[in-house]
Protein backbone atom coordinates (compact mmCIF):
# COMPACT_ATOMS: atom_id res chain seq x y z
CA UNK A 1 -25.34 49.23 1.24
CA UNK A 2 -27.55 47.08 -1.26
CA UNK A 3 -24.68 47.82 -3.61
CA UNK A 4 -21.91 46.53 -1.44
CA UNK A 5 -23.93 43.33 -0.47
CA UNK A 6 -24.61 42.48 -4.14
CA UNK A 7 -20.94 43.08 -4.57
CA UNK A 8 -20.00 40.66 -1.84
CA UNK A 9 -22.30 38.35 -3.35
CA UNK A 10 -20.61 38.00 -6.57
CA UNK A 11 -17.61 37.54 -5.07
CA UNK A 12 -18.48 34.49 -3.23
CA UNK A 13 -20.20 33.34 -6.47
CA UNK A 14 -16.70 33.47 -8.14
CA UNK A 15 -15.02 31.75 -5.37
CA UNK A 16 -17.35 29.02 -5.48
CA UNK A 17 -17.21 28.87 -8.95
CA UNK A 18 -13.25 28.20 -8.82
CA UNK A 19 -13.18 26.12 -6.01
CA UNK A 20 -15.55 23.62 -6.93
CA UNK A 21 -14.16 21.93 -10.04
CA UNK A 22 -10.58 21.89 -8.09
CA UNK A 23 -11.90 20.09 -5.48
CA UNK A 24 -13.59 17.39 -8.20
CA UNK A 25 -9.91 17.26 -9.90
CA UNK A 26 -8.56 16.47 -6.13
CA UNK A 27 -10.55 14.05 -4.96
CA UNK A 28 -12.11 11.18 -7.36
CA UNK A 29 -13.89 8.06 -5.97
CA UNK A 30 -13.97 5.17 -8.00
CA UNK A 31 -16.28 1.46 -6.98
CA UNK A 32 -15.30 -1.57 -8.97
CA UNK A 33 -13.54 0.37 -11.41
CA UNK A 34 -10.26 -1.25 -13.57
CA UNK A 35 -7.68 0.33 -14.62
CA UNK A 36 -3.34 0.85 -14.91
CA UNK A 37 -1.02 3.94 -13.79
CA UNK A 38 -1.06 4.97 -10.57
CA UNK A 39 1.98 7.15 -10.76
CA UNK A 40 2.07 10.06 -8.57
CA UNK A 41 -1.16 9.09 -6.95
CA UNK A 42 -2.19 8.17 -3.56
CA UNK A 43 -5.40 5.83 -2.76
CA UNK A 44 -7.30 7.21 0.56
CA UNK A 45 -9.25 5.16 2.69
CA UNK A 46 -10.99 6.61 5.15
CA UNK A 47 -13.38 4.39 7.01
CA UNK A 48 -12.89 0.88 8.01
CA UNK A 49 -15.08 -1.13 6.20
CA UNK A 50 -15.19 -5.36 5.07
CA UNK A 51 -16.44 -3.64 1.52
CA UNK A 52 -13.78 -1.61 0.28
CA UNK A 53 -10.62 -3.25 -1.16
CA UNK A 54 -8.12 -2.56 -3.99
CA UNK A 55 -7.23 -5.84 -6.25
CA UNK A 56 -3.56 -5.50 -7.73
CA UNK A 57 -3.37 -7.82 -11.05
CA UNK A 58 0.18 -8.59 -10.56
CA UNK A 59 2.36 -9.91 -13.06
CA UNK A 60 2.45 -14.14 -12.93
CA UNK A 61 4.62 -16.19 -11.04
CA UNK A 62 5.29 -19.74 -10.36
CA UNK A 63 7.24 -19.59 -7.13
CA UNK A 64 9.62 -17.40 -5.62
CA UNK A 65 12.49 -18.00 -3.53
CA UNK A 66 13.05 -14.02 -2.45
CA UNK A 67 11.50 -10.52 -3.13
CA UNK A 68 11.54 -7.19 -1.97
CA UNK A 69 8.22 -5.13 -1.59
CA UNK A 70 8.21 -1.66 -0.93
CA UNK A 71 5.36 0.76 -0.56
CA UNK A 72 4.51 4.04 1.51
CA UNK A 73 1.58 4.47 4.17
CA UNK A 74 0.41 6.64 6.72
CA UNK A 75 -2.69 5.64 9.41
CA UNK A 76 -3.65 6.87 12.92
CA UNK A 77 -5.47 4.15 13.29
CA UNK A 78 -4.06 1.92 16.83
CA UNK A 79 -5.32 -1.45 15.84
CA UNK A 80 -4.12 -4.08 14.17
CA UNK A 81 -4.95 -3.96 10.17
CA UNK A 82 -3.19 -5.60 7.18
CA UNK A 83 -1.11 -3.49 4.82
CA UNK A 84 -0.74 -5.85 1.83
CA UNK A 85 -2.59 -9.41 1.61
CA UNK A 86 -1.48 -12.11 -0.95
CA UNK A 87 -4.00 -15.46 -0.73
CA UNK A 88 -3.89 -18.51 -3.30
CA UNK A 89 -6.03 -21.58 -3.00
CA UNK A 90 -5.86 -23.15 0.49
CA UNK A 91 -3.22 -20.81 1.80
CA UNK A 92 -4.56 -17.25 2.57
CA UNK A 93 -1.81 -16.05 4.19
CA UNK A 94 0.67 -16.87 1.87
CA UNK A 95 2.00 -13.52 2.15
CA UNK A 96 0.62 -10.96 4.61
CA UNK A 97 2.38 -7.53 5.46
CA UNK A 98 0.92 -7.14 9.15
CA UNK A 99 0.64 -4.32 11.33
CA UNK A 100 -0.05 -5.66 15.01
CA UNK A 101 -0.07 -1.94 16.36
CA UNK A 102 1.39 1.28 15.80
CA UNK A 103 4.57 0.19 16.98
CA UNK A 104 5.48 -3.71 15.84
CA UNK A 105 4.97 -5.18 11.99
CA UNK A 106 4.84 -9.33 11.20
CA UNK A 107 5.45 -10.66 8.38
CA UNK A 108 2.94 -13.88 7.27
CA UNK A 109 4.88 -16.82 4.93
CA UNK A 110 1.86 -19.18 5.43
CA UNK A 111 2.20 -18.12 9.15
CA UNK A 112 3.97 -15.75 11.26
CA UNK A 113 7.95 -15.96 10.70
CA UNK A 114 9.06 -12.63 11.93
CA UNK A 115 8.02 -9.80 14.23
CA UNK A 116 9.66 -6.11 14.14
CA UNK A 117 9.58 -3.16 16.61
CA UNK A 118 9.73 -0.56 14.54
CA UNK A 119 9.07 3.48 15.13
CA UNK A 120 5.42 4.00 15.59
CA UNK A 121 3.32 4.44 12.67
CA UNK A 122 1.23 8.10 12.11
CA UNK A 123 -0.05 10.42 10.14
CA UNK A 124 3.43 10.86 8.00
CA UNK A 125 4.12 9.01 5.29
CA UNK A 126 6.86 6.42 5.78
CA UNK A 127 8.46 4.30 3.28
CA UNK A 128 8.64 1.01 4.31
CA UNK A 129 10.35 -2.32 2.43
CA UNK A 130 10.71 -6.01 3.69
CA UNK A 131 12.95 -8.44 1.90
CA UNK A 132 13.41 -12.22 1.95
CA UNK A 133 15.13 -14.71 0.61
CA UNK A 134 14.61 -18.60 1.43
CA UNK A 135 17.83 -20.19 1.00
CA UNK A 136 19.09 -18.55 4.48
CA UNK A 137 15.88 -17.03 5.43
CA UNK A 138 16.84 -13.64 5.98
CA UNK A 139 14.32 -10.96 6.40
CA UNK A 140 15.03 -7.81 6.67
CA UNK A 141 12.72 -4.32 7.21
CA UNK A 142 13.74 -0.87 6.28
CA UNK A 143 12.10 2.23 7.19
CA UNK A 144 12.74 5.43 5.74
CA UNK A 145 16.05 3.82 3.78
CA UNK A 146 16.93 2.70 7.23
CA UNK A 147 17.80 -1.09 7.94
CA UNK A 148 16.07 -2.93 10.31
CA UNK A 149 18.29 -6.21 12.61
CA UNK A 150 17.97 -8.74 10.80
CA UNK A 151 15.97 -11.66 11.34
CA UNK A 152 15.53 -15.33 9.74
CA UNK A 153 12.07 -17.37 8.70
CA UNK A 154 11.13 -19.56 6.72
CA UNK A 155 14.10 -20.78 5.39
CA UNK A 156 13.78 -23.00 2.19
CA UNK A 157 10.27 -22.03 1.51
CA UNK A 158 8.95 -20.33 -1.27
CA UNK A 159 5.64 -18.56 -1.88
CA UNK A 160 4.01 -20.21 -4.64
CA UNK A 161 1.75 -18.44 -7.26
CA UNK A 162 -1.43 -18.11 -8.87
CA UNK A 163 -2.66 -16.38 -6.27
CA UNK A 164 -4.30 -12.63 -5.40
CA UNK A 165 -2.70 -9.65 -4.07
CA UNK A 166 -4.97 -7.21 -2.10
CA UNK A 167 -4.29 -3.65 -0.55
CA UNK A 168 -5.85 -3.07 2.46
CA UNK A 169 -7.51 -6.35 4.16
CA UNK A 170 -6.69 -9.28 4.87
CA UNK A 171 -8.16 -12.51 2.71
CA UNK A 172 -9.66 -15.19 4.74
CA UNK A 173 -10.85 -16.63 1.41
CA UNK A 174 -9.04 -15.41 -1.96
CA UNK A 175 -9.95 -12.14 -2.97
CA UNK A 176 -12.65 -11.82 -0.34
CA UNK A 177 -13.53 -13.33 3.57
CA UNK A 178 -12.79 -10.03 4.77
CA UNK A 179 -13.38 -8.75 8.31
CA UNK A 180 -13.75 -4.60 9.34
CA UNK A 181 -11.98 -5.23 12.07
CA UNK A 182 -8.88 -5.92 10.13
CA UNK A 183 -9.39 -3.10 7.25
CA UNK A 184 -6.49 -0.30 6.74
CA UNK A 185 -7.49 3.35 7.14
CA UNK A 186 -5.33 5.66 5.94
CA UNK A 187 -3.05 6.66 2.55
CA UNK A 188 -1.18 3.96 0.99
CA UNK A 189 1.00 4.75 -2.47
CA UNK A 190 4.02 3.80 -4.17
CA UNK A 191 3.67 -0.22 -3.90
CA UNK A 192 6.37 -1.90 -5.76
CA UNK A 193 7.02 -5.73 -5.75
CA UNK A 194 10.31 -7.68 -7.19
CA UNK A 195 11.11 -11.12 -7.59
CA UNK A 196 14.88 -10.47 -6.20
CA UNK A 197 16.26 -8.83 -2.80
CA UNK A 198 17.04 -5.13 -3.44
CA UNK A 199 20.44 -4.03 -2.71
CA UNK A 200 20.63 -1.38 0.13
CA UNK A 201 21.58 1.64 -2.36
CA UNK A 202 18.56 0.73 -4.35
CA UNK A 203 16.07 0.38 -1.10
CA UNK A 204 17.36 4.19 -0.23
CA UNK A 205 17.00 5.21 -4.00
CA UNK A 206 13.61 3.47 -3.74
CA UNK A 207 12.37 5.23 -0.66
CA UNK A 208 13.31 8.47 -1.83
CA UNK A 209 9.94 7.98 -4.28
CA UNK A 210 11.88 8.57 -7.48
CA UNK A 211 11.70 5.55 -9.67
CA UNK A 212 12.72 4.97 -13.43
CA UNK A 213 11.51 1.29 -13.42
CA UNK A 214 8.87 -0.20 -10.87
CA UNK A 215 8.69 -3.74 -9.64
CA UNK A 216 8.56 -6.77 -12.23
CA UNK A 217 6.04 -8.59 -10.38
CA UNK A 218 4.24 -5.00 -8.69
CA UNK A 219 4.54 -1.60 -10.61
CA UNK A 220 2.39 1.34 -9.37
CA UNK A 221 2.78 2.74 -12.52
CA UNK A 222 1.85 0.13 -14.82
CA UNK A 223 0.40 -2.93 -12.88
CA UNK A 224 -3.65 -3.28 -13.90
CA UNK A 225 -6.03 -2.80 -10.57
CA UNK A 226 -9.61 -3.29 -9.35
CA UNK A 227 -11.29 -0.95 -6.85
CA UNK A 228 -14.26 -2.18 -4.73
CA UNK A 229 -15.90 0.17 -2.12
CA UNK A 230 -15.00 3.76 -1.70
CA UNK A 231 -11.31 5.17 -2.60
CA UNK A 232 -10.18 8.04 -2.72
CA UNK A 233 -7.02 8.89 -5.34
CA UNK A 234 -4.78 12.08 -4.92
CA UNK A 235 -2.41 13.15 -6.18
CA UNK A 236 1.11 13.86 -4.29
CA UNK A 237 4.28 14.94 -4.91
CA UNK A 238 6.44 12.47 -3.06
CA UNK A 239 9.81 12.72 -5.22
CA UNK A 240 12.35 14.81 -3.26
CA UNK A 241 14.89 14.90 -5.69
């Protein structure tokens, strides 16, 4: 019996002994680190916090008159939270990708111009992308490589640079003023930003995960980024073709 029991020991010994490091590969957390290529990674946030926040360095701008941004998220969470903030100097809502609730999305240009119904948000992954273009204002939302009704705002603006993109909370000062209350919890990959309007073929290519080049003004594979706080980076496997 002593035998057997030392046995079993060992065994568990092994186990442990393989499991661990996989588990360090899986999960990495990273505070105020800087770095480029997140390709085939996911960032995990998993408490709500006014701390944790993840700085894209996006490429420079002086205005723009459309753009499409795309990106892929999951949360449970039923409160309202901001997916993607964009503040410059005495506008911090120049841009602002806003979930009200698990069911209806804004979009911010300086203020609220349009509000969608959309299917509820959850645990699964969706893919979601929001165009506009100023000269008629139309916005549109796609989930999933499905079109939204299309809606109109802001018509001959533009959203004017030298500002700071931030995953996760919403400014209230640039790159900071941030309130708990407002944080995203969840998995959020994939973010892609272009100075243009996508054309529907591309949205559906684009939501389908597989992409050759990434957004001129956001790339997930090549645009620099700043963690502060606690996130979590795994990897996934969201290609399907």
């Amino acid at each position: 019996q002593g035998e057997s029991s030392l046995l079993e020991t060992d065994t568990i010994g092994d186990r442990m002994k393989l499991f661990i490091p996989i588990v360090l590969v899986m999960c990495i957390y990273l505070s105020g680190s800087d770095s480029a290529d997140l390709n085939g990674k996911s960032l995990i946030i998993d408490k709500k916090t006014a701390t944790t926040s993840v700085r894209l360095h996006a490429a420079d701008f002086s205005s723009l008159t459309a753009f499409t941004i795309c990106l892929r998220a999951a949360s449970e969470d039923t409160v309202s939270y901001s997916l993607l903030s964009y503040a410059r100097k005495g506008s911090f809502n120049e841009l602002l990708l806003w979930q009200d609730s698990k069911s209806q999305f804004t979009l911010y240009l300086t203020r609220p111009v349009a509000v969608f119904s959309l299917p509820e948000m959850n645990s699964l992954l969706r893919h979601i992308c929001v165009t506009w273009e100023s000269q008629g204002g139309e916005i549109t939302v796609w989930v999933n490589g499905r079109r939204s009704a299309q809606k109109v705002g802001a018509k001959g603006q533009v959203v004017r640079g030298s500002g700071q993109f931030i995953l996760g909370q919403e400014q209230d000062s640039v790159g900071g003023g941030f309130d708990d209350s407002q944080s995203f919890v969840g998995e959020i990959t994939d973010v892609h930003m272009w100075d243009h309007v996508l054309q529907a073929n591309d949205i559906k290519k684009v939501s389908q995960g597989c992409l050759r080049h990434g957004g001129n003004i956001i790339d997930w594979g090549a645009t620099r980024y700043t963690f502060d706080g606690i996130v979590g980076i795994e990897g996934n496997m969201d290609c399907t073709l």
